[in-house]
Protein backbone atom coordinates (compact mmCIF):
# COMPACT_ATOMS: atom_id res chain seq x y z
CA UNK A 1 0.00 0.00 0.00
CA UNK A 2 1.67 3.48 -0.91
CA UNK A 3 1.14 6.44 1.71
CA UNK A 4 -1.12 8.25 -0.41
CA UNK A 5 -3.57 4.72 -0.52
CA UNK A 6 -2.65 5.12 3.15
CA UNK A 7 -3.84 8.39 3.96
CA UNK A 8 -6.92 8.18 1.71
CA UNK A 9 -8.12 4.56 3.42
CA UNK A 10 -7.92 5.76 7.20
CA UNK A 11 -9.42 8.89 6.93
CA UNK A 12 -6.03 11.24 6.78
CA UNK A 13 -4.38 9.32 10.19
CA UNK A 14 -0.89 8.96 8.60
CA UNK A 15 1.84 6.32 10.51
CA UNK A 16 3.68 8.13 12.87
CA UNK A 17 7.01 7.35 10.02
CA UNK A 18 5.32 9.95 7.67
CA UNK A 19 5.99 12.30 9.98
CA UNK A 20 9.53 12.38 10.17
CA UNK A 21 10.05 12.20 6.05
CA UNK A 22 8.35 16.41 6.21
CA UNK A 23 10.37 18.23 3.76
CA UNK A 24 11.06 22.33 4.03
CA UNK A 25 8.85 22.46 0.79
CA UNK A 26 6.51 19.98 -1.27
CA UNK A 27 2.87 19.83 0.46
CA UNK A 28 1.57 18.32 -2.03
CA UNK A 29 3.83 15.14 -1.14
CA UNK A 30 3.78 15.38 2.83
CA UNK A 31 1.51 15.66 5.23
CA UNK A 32 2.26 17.29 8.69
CA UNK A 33 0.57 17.77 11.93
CA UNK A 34 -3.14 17.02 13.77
CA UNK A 35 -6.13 16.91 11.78
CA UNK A 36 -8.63 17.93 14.38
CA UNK A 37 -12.30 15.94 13.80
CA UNK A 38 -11.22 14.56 10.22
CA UNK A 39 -11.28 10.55 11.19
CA UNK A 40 -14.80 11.79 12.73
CA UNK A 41 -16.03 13.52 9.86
CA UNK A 42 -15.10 10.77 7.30
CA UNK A 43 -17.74 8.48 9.38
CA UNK A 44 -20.58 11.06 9.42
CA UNK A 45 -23.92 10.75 7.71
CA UNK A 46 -24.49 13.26 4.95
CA UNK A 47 -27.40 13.38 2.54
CA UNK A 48 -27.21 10.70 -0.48
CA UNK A 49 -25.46 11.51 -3.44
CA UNK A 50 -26.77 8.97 -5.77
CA UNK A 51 -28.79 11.27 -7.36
CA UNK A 52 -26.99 14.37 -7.62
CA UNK A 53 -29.61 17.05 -7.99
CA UNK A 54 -28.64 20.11 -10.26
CA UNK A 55 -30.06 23.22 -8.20
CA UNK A 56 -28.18 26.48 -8.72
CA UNK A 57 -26.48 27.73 -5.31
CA UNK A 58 -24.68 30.96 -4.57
CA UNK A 59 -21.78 31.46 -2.39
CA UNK A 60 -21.73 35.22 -0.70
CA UNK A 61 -17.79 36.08 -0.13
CA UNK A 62 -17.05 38.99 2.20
CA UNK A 63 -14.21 40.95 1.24
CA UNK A 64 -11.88 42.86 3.74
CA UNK A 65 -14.76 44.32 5.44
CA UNK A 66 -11.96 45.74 8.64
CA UNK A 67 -13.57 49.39 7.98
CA UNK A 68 -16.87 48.41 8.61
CA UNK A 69 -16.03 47.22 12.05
CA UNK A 70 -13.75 50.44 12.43
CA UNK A 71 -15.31 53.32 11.51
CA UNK A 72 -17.91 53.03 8.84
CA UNK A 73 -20.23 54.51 9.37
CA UNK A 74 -18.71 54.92 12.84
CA UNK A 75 -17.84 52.54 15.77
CA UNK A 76 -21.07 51.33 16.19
CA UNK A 77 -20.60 48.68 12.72
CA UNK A 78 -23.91 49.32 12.00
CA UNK A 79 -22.77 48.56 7.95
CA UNK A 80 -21.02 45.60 9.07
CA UNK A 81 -24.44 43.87 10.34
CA UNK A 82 -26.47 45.13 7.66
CA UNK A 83 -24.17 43.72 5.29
CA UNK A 84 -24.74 40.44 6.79
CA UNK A 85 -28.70 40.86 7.08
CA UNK A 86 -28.63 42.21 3.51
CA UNK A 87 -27.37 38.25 2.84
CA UNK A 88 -29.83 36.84 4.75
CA UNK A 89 -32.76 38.83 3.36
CA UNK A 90 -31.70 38.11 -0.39
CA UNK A 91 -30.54 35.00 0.27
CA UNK A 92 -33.20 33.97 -2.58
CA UNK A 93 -32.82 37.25 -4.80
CA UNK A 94 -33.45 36.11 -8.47
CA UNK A 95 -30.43 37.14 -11.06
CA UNK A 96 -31.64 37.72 -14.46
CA UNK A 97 -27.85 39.15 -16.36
CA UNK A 98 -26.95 35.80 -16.99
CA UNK A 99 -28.36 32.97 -19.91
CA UNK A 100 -31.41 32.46 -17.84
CA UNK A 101 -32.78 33.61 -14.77
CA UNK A 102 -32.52 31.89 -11.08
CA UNK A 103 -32.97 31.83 -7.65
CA UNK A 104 -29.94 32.68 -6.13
CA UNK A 105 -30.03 30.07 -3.32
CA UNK A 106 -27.55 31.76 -1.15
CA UNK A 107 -26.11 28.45 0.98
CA UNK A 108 -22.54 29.70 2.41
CA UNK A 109 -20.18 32.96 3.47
CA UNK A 110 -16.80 32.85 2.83
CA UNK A 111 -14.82 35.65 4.11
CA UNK A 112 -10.98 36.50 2.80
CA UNK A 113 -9.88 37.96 6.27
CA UNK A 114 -9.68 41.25 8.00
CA UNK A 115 -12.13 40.89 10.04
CA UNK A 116 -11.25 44.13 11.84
CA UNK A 117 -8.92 47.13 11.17
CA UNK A 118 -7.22 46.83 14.71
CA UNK A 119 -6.97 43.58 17.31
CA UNK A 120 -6.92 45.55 20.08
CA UNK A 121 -9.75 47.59 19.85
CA UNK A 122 -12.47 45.79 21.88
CA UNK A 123 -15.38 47.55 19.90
CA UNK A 124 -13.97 45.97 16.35
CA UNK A 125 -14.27 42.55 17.96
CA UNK A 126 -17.90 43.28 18.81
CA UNK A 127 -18.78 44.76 15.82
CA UNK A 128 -17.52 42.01 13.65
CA UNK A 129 -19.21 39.56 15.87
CA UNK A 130 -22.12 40.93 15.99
CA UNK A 131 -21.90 40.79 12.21
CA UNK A 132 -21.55 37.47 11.85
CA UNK A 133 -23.27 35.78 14.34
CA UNK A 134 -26.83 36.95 12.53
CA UNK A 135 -25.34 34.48 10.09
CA UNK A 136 -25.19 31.67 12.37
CA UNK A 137 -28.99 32.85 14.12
CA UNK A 138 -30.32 32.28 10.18
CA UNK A 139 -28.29 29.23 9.33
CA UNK A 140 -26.12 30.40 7.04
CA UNK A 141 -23.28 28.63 7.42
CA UNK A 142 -19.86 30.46 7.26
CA UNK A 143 -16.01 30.35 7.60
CA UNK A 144 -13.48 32.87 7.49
CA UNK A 145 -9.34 33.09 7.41
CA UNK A 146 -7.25 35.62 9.68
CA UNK A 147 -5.90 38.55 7.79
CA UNK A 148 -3.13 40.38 8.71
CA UNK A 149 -5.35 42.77 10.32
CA UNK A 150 -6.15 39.87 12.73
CA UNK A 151 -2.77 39.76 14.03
CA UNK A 152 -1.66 42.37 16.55
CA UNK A 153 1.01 44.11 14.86
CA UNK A 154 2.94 43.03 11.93
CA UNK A 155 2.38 39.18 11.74
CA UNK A 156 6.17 37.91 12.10
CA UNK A 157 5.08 35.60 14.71
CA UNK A 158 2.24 33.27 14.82
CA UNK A 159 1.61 34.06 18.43
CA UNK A 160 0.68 37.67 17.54
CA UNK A 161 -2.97 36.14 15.80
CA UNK A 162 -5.62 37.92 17.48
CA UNK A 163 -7.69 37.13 20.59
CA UNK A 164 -11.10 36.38 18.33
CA UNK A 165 -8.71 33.94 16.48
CA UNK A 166 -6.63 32.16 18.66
CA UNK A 167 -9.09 31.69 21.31
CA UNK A 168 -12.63 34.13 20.80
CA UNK A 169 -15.29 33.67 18.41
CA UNK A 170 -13.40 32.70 15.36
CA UNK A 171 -11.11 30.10 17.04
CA UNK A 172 -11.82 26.62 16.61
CA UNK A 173 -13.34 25.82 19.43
CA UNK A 174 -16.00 28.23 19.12
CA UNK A 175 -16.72 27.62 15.41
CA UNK A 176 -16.69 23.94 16.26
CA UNK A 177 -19.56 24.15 18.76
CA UNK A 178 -21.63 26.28 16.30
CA UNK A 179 -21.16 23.94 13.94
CA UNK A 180 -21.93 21.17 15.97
CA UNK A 181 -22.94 17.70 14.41
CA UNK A 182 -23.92 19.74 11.42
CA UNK A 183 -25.55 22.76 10.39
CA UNK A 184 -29.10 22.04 8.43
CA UNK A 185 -29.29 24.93 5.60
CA UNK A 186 -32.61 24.02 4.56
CA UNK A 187 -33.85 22.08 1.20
CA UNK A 188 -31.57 18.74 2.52
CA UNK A 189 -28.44 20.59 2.25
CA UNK A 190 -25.80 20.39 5.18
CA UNK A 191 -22.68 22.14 6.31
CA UNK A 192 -20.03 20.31 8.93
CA UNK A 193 -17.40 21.18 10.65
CA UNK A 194 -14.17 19.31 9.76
CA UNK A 195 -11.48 19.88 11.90
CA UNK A 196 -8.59 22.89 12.58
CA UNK A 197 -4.81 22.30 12.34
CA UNK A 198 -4.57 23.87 16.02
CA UNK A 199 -6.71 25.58 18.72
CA UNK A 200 -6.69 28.61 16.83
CA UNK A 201 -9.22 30.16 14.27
CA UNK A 202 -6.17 30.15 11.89
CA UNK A 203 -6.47 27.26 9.86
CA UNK A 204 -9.75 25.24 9.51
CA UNK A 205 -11.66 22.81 7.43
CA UNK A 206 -15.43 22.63 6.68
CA UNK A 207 -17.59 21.15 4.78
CA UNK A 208 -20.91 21.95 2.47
CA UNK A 209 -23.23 19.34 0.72
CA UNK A 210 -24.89 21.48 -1.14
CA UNK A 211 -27.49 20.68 -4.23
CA UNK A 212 -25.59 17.14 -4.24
CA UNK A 213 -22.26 18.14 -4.24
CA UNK A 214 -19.93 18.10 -1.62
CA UNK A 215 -17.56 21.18 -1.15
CA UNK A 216 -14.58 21.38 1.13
CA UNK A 217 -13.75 24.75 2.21
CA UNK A 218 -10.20 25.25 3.83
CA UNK A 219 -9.62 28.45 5.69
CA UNK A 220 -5.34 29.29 5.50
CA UNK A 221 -3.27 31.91 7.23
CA UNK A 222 -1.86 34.69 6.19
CA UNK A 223 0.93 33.56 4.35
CA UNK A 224 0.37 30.29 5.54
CA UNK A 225 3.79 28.17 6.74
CA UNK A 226 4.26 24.96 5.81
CA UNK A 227 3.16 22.67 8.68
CA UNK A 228 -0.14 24.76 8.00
CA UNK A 229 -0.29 23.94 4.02
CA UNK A 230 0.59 19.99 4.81
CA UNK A 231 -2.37 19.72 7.31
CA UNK A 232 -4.35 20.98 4.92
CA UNK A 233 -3.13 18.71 2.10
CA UNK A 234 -3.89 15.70 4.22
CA UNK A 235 -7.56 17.19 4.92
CA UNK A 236 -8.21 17.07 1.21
CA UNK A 237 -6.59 13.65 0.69
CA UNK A 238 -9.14 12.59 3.73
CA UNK A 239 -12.11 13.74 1.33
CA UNK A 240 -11.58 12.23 -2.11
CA UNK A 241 -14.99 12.88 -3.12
CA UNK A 242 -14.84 16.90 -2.36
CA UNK A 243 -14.23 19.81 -4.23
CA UNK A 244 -11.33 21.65 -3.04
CA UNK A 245 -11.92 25.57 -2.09
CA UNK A 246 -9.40 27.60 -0.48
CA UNK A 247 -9.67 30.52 1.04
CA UNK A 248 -6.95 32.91 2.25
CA UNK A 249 -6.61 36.60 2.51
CA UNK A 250 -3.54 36.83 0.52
CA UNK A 251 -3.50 34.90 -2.75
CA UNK A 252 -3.95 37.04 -6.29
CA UNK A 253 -2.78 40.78 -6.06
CA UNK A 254 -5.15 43.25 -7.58
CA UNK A 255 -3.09 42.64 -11.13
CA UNK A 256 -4.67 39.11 -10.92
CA UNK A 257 -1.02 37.18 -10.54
CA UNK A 258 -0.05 35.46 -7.31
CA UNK A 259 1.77 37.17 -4.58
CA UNK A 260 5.27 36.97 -4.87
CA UNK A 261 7.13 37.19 -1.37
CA UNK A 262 9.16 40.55 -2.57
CA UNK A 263 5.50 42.09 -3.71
CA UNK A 264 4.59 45.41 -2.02
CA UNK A 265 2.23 43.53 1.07
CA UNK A 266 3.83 40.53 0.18
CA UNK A 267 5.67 38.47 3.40
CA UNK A 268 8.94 40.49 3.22
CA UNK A 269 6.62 43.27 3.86
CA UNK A 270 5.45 42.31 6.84
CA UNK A 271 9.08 41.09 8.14
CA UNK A 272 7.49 37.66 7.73
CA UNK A 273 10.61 35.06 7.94
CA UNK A 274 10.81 32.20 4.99
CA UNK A 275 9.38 28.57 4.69
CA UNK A 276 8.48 27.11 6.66
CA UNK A 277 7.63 30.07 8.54
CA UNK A 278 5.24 31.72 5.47
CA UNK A 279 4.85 30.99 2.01
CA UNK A 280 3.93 33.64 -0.33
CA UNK A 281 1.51 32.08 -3.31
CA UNK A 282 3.59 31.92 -5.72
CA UNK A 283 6.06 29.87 -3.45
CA UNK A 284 2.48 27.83 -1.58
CA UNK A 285 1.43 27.35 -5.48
CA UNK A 286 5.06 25.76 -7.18
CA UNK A 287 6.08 23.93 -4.63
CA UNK A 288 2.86 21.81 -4.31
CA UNK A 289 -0.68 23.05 -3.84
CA UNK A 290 -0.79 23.22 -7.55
CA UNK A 291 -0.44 19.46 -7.44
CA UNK A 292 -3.72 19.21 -5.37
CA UNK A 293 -5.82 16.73 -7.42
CA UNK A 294 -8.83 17.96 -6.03
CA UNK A 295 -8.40 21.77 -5.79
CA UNK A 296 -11.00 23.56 -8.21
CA UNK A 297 -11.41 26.93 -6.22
CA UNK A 298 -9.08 29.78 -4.63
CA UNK A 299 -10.46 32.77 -2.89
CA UNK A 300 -8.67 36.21 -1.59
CA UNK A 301 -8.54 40.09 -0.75
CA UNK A 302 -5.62 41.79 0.80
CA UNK A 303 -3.97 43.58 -2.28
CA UNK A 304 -5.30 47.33 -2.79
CA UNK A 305 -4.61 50.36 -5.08
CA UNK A 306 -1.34 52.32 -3.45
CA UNK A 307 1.74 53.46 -3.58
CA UNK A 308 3.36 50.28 -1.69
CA UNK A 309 1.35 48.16 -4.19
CA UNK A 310 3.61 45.91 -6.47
CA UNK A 311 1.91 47.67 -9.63
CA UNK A 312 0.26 50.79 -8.47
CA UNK A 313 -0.42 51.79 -11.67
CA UNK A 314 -3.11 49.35 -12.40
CA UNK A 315 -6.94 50.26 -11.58
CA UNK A 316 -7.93 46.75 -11.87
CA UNK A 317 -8.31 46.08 -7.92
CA UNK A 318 -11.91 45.51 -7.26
CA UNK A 319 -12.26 41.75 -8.19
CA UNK A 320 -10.31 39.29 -10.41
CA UNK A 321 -10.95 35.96 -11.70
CA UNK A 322 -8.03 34.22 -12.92
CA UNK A 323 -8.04 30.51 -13.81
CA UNK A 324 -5.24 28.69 -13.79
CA UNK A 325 -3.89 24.84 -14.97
CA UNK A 326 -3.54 22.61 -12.41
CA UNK A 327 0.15 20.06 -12.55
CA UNK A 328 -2.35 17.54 -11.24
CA UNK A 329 -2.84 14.43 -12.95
CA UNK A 330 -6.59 15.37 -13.28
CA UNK A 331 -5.40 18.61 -15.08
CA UNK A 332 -8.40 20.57 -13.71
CA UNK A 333 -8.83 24.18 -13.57
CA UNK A 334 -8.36 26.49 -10.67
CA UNK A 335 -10.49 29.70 -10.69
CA UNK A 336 -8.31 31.71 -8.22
CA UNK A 337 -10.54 34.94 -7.50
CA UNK A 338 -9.69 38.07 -6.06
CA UNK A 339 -12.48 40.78 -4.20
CA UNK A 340 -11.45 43.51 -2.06
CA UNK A 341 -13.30 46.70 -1.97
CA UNK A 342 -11.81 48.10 1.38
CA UNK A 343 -11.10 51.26 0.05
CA UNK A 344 -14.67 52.04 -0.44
CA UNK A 345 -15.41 50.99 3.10
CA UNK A 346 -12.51 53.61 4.22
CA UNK A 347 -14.04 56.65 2.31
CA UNK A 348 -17.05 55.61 3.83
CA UNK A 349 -19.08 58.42 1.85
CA UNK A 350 -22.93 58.91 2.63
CA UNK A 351 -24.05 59.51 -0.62
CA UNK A 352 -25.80 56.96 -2.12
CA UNK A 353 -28.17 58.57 -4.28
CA UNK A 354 -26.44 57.62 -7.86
CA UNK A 355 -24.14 55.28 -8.90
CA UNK A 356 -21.42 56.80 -9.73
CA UNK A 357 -18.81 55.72 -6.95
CA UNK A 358 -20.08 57.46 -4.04
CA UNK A 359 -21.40 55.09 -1.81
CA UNK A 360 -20.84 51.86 -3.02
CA UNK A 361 -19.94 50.54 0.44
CA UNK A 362 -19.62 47.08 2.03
CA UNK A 363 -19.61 45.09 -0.87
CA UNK A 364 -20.44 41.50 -1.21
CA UNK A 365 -19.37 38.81 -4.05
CA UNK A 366 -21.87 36.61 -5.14
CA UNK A 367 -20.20 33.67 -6.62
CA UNK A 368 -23.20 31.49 -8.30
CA UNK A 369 -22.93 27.83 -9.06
CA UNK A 370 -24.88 26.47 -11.78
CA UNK A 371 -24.07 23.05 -11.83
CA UNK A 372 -27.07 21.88 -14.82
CA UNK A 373 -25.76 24.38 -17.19
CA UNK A 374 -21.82 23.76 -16.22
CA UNK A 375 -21.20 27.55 -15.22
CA UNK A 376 -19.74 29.64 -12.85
CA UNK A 377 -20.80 33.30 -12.09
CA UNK A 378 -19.67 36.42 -10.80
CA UNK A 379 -21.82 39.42 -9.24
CA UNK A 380 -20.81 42.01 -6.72
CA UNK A 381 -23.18 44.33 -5.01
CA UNK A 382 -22.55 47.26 -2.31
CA UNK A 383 -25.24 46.17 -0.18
CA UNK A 384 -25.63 50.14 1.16
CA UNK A 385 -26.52 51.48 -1.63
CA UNK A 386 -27.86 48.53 -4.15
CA UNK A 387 -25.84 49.21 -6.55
CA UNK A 388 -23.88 46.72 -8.73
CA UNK A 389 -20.56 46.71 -9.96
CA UNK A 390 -20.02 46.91 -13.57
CA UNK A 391 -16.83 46.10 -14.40
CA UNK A 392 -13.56 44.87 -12.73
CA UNK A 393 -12.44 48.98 -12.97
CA UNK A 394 -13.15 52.33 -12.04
CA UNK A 395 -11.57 55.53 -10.79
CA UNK A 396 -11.33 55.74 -7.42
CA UNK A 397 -13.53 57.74 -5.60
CA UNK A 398 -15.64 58.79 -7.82
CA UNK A 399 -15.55 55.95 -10.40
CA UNK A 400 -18.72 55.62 -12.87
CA UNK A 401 -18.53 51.47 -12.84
CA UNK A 402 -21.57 50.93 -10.80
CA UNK A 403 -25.31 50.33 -12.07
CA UNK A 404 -28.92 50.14 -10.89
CA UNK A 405 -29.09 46.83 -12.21
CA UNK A 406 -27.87 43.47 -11.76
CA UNK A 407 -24.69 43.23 -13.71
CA UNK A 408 -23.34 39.68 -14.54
CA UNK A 409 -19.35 40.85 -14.23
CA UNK A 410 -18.23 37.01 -15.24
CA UNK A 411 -19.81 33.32 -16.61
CA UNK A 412 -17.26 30.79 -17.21
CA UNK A 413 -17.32 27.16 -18.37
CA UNK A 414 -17.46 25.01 -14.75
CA UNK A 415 -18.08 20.97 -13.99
CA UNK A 416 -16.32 20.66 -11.14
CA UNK A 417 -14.37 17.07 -10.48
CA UNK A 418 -16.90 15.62 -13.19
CA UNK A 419 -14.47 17.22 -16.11
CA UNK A 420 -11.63 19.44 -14.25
């Protein structure tokens, strides 16, 4: 039996002489460290997939939204929790920009980090979790990464994550509970908790069945090292039948290309020491997530418009979609996607009477699975003012790329595992 028949028959427990073969790089060849509630999870009951039914599902991504628990509008976060009950009110809004209309069937949250502006401001903690615990009152089931802004100070040392992460709301053991023995999201679909590569918030697995089809969602660090990046590896090896998703706060820079570790905001930025310490994307991506067989989806924020920026002359840092070939031997396609609208969030204006820039605060991606018709969508609304964005660019502040109507910004060719 070879280690990788190993790993995928016992549910991810790998022999104890795995774990002294770790190499500095390579996670798609090693595995490394606990895997918190994955034997468990391997066992569980989820809903039959012999007949895989084709409903069309949305997945509501919350970019960078530290400003809203800052000081938009002010310190109360009052944007931050409508953003959240705009989600839950519209969870069935019906798009009509694409090839045919549907109900947007609005299942999950995935957030890209930042959670809050500063750690040790008290008030952002509350804020953000009052935000997101009116997802969990409405069963909505959601998981988020630490950004940097999660850490207290630069990030240079792991033990610097923030309180909400390492031991608060966001930590494992909290997210665990919520999650429970699963979370019912209505219509027979279910979401589970996996398992966390510590204690901490900082690195966690869960899982969505979801119209049939079962979607792993792993939650990375910033900059994730690489005892982080093998746990996960083993997690997806544990759960042959899942799509992969990954979702970090760092991955694709505004420009759409991965985050090289000299890139203004990249790890060097942040004093952030090599592997296995961090791993910037480029470095996670070559030296073996791009190997993951089973890895179809890559979220992140992070990257904005400035002069530390590795190409500050590019407008292009509202959203990206990028897909890219995976070295696997299934050859599938990795959408990598990019939303950060932070910057709007800071301005904070209180206009919102056209849409012409002003206004167009916290923002939420609607990423739309259509799995009858094989496609993948892109929307993004400011929930504030209703307005949609039009394109991937606009002048900032006072940019014209907004509309009063639903604006279909992306619709690409997308099967999953069925086809890669």
């Amino acid at each position: 039996m070879t280690e990788l028949e190993y790993v995928i028959k016992h549910g991810g427990l790998t022999p104890k002489r795995l774990l002294s073969r770790i190499s500095r790089r390579g996670f798609g060849a090693s595995v490394l460290g606990g895997l918190t509630g994955a034997a468990a999870s391997s066992l569980m009951s989820t809903p039959s997939l012999a007949a895989v039914a084709a409903d069309d599902f949305t997945i509501a991504i919350i970019p960078d939204p530290q400003y809203l628990a800052e000081s938009c509008p002010d310190n109360s976060g009052g944007y931050y929790a409508a953003m959240m009950k705009w989600i839950v009110d519209n969870k069935n809004i019906v798009f009509t920009s694409g090839t045919s209309s549907f109900d947007a069937n609005i299942k999950a949250v995935v957030g890209v980090g930042d959670c809050v502006n500063q750690t040790g401001d008290n008030n952002q903690y509350k804020n953000a979790q009052n935000g997101w615990t009116i997802l969990d009152k409405n069963r909505i089931a959601f998981t988020t990464p630490p950004g940097n802004h999660d850490y207290a100070g630069r990030p240079d040392a792991r033990s610097k994550l923030g309180e909400q992460f390492a031991t608060g709301y966001f930590s494992a053991k909290r997210r665990s509970s919520v999650y429970g023995s699963g979370i019912d999201l209505g219509g027979g679909d279910m979401a589970y908790w996996i398992g966390s590569h510590d204690s901490t918030g900082a690195n966690t697995a869960v899982m969505f069945v979801i119209s049939g089809i079962k979607l792993l969602i792993l939650a990375m660090d910033f900059f994730a090292g690489n005892a982080a990046w093998s746990w996960a590896y083993e997690v997806m090896l544990a759960h042959p039948d899942c799509e992969c998703h990954i979702t970090t706060h760092a991955w694709l820079t505004m420009k759409g290309k991965q985050f090289e570790r000299t890139d203004g905001y990249g790890p060097d930025f942040y004093q952030m020491a090599a592997a296995p310490y961090s791993n910037s994307a480029a470095e996670a991506w070559s030296t073996g997530v791009n190997t993951w067989s089973n890895l179809v989806g890559i979220f992140s924020g992070h990257d904005i418009f400035g002069s530390h920026n590795s190409e500050p002359s590019s407008p292009a840092w509202f959203w990206q979609q990028v897909p890219v070939k995976s070295a696997s031997a299934r050859g599938q396609t990795v959408h990598q996607l990019f939303a950060n609208s932070q910057q709007l969030d800071e301005s904070c204006a209180t206009s919102v009477s056209n849409a012409n820039g002003a206004g167009q605060i916290a923002s939420v991606f609607l990423l739309s699975r259509r799995p009858a018709l094989g496609l993948l969508e892109g929307r993004m609304i400011s929930t504030k003012s209703g307005n949609w964005f039009q394109s991937r660019t606009a002048s900032f502040p006072g940019g014209t790329s907004w509309s009063d109507s639903e604006t279909l910004l992306f619709s690409v060719p997308f099967t999953g595992l069925q086809k890669g």
